[in-house]
Structures are given as C-alpha cells and as structure tokens.
C-alpha atoms as a PDB file:
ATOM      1  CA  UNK A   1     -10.803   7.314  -2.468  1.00  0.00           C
ATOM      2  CA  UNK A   2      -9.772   4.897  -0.143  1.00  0.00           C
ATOM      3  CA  UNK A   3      -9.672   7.543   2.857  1.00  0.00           C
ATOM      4  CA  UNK A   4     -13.105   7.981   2.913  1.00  0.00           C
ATOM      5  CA  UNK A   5     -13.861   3.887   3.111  1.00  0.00           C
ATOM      6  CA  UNK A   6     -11.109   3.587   5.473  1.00  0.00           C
ATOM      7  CA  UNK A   7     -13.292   5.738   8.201  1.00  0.00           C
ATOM      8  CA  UNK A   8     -16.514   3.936   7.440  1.00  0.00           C
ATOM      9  CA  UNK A   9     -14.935   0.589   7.992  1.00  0.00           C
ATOM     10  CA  UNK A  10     -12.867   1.979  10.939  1.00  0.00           C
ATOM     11  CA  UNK A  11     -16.845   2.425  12.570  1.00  0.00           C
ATOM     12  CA  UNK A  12     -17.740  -0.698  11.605  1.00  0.00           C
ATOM     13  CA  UNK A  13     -14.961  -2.387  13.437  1.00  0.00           C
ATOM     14  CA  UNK A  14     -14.932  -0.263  16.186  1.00  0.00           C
ATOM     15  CA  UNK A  15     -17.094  -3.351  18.275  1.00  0.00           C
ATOM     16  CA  UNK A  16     -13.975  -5.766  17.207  1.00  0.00           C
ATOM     17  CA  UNK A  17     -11.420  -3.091  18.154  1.00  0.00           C
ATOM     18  CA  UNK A  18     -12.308  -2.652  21.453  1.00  0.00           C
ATOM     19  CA  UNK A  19     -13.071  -6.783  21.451  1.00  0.00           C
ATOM     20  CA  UNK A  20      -9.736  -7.429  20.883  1.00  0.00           C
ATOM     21  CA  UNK A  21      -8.400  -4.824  23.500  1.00  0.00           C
ATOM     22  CA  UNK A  22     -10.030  -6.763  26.017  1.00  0.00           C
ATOM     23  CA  UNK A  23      -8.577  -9.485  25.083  1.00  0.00           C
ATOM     24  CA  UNK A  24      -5.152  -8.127  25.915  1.00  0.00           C
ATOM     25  CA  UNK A  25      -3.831  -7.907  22.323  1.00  0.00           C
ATOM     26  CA  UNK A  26      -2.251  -4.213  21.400  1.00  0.00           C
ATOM     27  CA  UNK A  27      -2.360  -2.382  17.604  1.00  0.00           C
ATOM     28  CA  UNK A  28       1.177  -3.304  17.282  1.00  0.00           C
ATOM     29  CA  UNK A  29       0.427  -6.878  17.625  1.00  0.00           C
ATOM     30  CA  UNK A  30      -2.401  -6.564  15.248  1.00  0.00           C
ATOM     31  CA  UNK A  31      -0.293  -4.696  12.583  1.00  0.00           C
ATOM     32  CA  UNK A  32       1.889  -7.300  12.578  1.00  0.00           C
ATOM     33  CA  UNK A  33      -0.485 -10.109  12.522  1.00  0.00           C
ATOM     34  CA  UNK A  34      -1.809  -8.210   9.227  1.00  0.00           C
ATOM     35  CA  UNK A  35       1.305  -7.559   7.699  1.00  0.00           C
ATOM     36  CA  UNK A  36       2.214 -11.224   8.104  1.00  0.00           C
ATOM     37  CA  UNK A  37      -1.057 -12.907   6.776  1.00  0.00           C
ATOM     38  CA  UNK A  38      -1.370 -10.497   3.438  1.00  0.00           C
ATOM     39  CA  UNK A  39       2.598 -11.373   2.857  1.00  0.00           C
ATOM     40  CA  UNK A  40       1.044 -15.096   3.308  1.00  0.00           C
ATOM     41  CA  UNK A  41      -1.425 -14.655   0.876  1.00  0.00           C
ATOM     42  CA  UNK A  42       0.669 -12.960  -1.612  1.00  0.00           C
ATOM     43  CA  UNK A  43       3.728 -14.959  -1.429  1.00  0.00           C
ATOM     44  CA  UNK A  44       1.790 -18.563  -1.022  1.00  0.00           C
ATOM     45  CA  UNK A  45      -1.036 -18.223  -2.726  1.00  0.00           C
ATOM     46  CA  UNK A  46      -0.833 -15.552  -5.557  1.00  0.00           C
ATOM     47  CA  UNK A  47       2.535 -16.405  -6.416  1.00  0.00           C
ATOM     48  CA  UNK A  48       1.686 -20.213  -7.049  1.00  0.00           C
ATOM     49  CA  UNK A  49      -1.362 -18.635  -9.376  1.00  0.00           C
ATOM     50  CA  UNK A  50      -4.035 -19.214  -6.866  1.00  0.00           C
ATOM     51  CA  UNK A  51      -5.211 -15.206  -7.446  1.00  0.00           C
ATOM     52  CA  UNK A  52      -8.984 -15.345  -6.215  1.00  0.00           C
ATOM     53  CA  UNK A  53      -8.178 -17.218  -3.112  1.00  0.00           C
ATOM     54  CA  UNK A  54      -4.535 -15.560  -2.470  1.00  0.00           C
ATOM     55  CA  UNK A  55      -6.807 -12.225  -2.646  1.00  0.00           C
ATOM     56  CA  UNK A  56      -9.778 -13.119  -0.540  1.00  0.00           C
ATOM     57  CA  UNK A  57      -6.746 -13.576   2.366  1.00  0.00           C
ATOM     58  CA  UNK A  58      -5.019 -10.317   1.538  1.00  0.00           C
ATOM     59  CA  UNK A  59      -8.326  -8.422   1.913  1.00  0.00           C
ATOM     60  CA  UNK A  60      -8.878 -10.227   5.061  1.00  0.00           C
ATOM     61  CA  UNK A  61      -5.679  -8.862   6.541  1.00  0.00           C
ATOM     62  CA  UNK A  62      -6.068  -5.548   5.044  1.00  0.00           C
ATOM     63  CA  UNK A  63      -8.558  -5.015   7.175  1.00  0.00           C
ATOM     64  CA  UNK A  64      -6.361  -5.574  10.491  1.00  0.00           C
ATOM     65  CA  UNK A  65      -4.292  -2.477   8.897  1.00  0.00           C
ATOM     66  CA  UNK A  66      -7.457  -0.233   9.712  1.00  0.00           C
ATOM     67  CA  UNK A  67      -8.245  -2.600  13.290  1.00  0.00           C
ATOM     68  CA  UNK A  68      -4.783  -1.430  14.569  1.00  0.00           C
ATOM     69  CA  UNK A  69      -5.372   2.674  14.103  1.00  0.00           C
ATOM     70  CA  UNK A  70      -9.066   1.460  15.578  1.00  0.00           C
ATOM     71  CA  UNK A  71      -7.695   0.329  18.834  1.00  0.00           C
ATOM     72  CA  UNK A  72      -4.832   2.644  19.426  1.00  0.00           C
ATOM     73  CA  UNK A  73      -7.677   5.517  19.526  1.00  0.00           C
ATOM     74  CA  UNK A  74      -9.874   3.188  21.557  1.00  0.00           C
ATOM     75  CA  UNK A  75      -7.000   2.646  24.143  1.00  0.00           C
ATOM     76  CA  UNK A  76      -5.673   6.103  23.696  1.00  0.00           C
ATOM     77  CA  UNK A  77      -1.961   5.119  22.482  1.00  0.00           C
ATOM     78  CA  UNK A  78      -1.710   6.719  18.755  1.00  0.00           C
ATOM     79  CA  UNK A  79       1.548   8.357  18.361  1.00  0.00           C
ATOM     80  CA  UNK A  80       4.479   7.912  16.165  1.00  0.00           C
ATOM     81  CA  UNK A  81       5.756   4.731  16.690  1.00  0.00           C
ATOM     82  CA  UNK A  82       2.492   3.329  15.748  1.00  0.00           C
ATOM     83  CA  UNK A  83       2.535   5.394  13.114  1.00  0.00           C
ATOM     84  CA  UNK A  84       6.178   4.723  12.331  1.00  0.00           C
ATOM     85  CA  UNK A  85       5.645   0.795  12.486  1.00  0.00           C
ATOM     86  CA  UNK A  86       2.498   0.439  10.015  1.00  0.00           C
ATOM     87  CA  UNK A  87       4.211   3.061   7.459  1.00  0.00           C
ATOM     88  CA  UNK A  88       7.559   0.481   7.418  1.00  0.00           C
ATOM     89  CA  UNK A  89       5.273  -2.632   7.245  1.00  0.00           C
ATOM     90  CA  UNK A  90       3.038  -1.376   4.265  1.00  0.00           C
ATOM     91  CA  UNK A  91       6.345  -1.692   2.486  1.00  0.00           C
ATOM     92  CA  UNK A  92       7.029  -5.303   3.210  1.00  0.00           C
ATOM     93  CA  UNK A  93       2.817  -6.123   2.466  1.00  0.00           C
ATOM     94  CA  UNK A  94       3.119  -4.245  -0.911  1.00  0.00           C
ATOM     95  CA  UNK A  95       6.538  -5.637  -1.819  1.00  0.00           C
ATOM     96  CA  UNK A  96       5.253  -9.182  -1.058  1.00  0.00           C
ATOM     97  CA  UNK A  97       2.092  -8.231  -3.488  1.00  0.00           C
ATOM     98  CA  UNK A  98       3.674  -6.575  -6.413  1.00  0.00           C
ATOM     99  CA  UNK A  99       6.553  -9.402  -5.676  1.00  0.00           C
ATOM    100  CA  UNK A 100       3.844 -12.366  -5.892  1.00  0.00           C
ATOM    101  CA  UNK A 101       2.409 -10.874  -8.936  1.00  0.00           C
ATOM    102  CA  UNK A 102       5.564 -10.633 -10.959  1.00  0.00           C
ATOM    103  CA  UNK A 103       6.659 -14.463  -9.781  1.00  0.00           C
ATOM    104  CA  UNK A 104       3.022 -15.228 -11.479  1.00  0.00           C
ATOM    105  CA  UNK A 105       2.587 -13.165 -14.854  1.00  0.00           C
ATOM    106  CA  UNK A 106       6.901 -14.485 -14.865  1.00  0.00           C
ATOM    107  CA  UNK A 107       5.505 -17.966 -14.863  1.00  0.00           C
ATOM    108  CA  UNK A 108       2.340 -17.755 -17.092  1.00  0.00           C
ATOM    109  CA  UNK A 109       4.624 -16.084 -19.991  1.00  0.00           C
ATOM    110  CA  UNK A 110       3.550 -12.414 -19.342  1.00  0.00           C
ATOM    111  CA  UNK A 111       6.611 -10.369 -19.435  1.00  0.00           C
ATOM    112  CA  UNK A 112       4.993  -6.920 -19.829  1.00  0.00           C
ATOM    113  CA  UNK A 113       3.056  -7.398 -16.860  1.00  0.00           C
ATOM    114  CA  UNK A 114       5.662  -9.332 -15.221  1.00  0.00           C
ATOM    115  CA  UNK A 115       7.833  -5.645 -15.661  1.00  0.00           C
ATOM    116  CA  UNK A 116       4.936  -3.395 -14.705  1.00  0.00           C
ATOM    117  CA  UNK A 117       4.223  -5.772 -11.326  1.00  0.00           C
ATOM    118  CA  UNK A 118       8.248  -4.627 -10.611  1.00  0.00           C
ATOM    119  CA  UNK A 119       7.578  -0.877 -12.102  1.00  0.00           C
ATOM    120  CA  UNK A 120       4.982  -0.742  -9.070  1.00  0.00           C
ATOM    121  CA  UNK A 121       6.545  -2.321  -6.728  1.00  0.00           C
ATOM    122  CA  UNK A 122       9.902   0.371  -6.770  1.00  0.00           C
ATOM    123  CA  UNK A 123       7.762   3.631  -7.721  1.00  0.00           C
ATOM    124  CA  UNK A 124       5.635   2.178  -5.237  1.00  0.00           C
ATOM    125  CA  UNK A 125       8.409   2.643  -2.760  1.00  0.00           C
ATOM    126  CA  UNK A 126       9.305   6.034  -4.243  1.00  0.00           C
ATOM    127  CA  UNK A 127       6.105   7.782  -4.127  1.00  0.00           C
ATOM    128  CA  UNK A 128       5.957   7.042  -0.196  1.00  0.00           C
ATOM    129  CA  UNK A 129       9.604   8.245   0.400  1.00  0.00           C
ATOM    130  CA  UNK A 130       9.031  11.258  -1.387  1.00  0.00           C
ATOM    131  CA  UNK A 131       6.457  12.681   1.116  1.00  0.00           C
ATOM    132  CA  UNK A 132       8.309  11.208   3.595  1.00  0.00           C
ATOM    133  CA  UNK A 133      11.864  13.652   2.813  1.00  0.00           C
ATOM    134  CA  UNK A 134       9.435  16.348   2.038  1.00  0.00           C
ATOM    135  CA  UNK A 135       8.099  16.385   5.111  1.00  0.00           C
ATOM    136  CA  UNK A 136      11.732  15.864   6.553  1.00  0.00           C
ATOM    137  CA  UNK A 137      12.720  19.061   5.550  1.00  0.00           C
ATOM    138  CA  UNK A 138      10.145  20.926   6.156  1.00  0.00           C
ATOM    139  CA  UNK A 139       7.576  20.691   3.683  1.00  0.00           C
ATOM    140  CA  UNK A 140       4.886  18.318   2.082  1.00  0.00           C
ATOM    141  CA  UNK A 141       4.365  16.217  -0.501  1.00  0.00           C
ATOM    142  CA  UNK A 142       0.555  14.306  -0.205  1.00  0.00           C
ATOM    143  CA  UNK A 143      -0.382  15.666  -3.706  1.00  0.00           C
ATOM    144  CA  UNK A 144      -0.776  12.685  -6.578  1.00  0.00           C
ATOM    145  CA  UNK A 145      -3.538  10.777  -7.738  1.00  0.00           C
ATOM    146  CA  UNK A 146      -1.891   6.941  -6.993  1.00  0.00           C
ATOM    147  CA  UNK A 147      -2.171   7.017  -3.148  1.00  0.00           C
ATOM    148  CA  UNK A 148      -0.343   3.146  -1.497  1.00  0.00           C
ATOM    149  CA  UNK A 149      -4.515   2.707  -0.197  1.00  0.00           C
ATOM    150  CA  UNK A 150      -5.824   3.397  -4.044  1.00  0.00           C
ATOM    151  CA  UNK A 151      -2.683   1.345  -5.989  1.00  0.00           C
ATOM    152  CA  UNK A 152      -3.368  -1.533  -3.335  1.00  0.00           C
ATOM    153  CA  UNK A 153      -7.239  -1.707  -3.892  1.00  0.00           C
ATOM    154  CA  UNK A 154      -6.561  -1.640  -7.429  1.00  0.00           C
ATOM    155  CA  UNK A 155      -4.434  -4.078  -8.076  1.00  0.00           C
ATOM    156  CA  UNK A 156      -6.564  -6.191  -5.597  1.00  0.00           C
ATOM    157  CA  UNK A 157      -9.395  -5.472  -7.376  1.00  0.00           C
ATOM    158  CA  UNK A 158      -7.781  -6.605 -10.587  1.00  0.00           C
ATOM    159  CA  UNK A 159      -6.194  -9.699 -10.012  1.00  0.00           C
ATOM    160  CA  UNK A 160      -9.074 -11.231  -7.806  1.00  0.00           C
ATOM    161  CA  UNK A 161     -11.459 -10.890 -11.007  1.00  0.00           C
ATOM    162  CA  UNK A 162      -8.340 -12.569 -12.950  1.00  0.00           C
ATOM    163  CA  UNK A 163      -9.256 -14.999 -10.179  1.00  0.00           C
ATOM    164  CA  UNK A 164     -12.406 -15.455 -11.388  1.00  0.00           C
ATOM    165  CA  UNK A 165     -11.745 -15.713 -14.839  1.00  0.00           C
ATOM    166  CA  UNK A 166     -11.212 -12.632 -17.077  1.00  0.00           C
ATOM    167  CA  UNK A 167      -8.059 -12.475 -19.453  1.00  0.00           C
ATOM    168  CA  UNK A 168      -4.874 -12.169 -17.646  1.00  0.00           C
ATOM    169  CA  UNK A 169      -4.181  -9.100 -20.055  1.00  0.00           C
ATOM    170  CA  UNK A 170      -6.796  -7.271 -18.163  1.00  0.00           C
ATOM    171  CA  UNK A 171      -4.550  -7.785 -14.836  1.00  0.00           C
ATOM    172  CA  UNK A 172      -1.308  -6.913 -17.071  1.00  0.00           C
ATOM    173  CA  UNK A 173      -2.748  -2.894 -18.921  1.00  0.00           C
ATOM    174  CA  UNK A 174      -4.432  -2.357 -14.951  1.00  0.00           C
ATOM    175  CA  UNK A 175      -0.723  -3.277 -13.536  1.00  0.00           C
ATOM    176  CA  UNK A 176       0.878  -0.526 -16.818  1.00  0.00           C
ATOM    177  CA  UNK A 177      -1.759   2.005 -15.723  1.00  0.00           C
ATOM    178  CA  UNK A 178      -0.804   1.727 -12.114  1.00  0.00           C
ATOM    179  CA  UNK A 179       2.934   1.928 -12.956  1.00  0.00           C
ATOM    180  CA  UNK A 180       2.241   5.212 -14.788  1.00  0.00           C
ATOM    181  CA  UNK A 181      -0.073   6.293 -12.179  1.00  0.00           C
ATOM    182  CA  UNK A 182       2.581   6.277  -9.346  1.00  0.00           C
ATOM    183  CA  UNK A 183       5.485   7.779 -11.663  1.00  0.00           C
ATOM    184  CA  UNK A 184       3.328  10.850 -12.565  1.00  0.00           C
ATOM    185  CA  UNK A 185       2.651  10.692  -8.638  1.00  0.00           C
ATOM    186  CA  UNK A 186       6.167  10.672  -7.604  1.00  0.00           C
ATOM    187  CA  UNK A 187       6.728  13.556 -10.260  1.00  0.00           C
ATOM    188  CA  UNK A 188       4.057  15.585  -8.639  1.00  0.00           C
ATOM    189  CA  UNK A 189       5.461  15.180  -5.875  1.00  0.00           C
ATOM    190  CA  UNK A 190       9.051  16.121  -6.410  1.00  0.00           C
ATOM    191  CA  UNK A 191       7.832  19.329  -8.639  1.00  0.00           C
ATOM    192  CA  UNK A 192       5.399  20.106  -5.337  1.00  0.00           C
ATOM    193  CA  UNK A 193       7.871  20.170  -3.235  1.00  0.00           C
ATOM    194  CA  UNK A 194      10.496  22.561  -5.265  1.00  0.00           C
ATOM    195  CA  UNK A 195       7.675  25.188  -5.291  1.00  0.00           C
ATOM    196  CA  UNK A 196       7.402  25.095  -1.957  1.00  0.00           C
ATOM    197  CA  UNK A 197      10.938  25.844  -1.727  1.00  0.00           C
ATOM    198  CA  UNK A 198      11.489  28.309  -4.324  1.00  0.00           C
ATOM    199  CA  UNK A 199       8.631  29.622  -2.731  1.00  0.00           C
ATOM    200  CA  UNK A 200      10.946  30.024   0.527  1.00  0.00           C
ATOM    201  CA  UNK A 201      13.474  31.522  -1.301  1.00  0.00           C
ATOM    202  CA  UNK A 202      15.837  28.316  -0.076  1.00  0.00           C
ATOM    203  CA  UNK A 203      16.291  26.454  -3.886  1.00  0.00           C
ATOM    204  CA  UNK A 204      19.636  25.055  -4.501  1.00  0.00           C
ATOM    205  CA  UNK A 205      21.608  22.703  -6.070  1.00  0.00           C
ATOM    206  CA  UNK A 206      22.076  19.083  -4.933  1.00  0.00           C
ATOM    207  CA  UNK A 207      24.909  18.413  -2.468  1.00  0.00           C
ATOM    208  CA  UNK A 208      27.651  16.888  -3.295  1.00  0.00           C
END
C-alpha cells in the first residue's frame, strides 16, 4: 500500500530534493535529520499524551525518509550504505513510536494496549530481520501483509484521530490488530523461506 504512495510523493518532492542538494546537504544527513525529529515527536510529544500534535511532527519527518532515497537518485549516490543506514534507523524511529505509545496507554490505565504497543514494537523488529537472514542466505522473504511502511501509517493513522478525540480503545484493538498482523507476517515469512529451501534440496536442522 504504502509503496505505491511512497513513489507519488517521491515526484512530488523531487523540486525539494534537488533544493536541498544545492544547498550542500547529502541523503545521509537528511535521514538522520528524519530519524531524529519523528524520535522527537514520539518520545516528547506522544509519550507526554500530546497524540495529534506528537503525530502531525512524525508525519512531517516521515516524509524526509522518502526526501533522502529522492536525492541520492538525483545526485546519483544510491547504494548500500544508504540503503544500509535508513534500514538501521527505521528501527530506532519505530522503537521510539511503539515505545512512546506504550509510556502513554501505561499512563492513561490501558494495559492491553500498553502490551500490544510492546507486541509491535519486537515483532516489529522480527518481521524486518527475517527478510533480512533470508536474504543472507540466499533467499527471500518480502511476502506478509504488515509491511514497517503499512504498520507505521497505521498506527499513525490511529493515534492522531485519538488525537482528535475518538475513544482511546479504538487506538488500543488497531494496536492488537497490528500485533497480530506482523506475527502472521513474520510466520509467513519463516514458512516462505523453508520452501524455498526444501525446494533446494538444502533443509536441515538448526545448528548447534
């Protein structure tokens, strides 16, 4: 789902991509500068209940996680430690989120969604890593329907209408759903990948 916006956003920006190239600031820079301000938001604002506001500044930033692929095209320097360096600060963005979230629904006497905000926040992790050793020995794992772009726009999406007024148990079943969402992902995942190598004829045991 979020694929598709991704590249029609990516052509909107494209003007403030290349702006900011002439300005003499690189992707890295900017992926860092976006990584920072949604932790910002999450951590100061969401966490202290302030959800509307605290996601208004996340979605801000989110969008300096699409400037920074934007600009490494425009100035011709994709490769993988771009790659490598918005993959490992996605984690520390969505761990501030999920983080914020639980320090919140702890504080307003939600426990449930208090222990789904944590659910997401390690299958979260999981579902990423999972592709990630897939693809580390030899194989692939982007199957699942709760891709990090998808979880992120949900919960988002969730907790800035909280923001706005609608029951907190609305942000606590969308936070369950999204817990369950990435576990049957990561299960995908692991049961896509042991095709591929029974497929091989390679299947073994674990080492020890």
């Amino acid at each position: 789902m979020l694929k598709h916006l991704r590249t029609i956003v990516g052509k909107i920006l494209r003007p403030v991509a290349a702006l900011l190239l002439r300005l003499g600031l690189t992707p890295d820079v900017v992926t860092v500068i976006g990584t920072l301000g949604a932790m910002v938001g999450s951590l100061g604002l969401i966490a202290r209940g302030q959800l509307f506001a605290g996601t208004m500044v996340i979605t801000f930033f989110v969008l300096f996680d699409v400037l920074d692929g934007t600009m490494a095209r425009l100035a011709g320097t994709s490769g993988p430690w771009g790659a490598f360096l918005d993959s490992v600060l996605d984690r520390f963005a969505d761990g501030a989120l999920f983080s914020a979230l639980a320090i919140h629904l702890v504080l307003t006497d939600q426990p449930v969604g208090a222990a789904a905000a944590l659910a997401c926040l390690v299958l979260g992790s999981i579902v990423p890593y999972t592709r990630a050793k897939a693809e580390s020995i030899g194989h692939t794992a982007t199957v699942g329907i709760a891709e990090r772009g998808d979880r992120l726009l949900i919960a988002l999406v969730a907790t800035g209408l909280v923001g706005l007024g609608l029951p907190a148990v609305v942000l606590v079943v969308v936070l369950v759903v999204l817990a369950l969402l990435s576990l049957a992902t990561a299960i995908h995942r692991m049961l896509h990948v042991r095709r591929q190598i029974v497929a091989a004829g390679r299947a073994g045991g674990t080492p020890s």
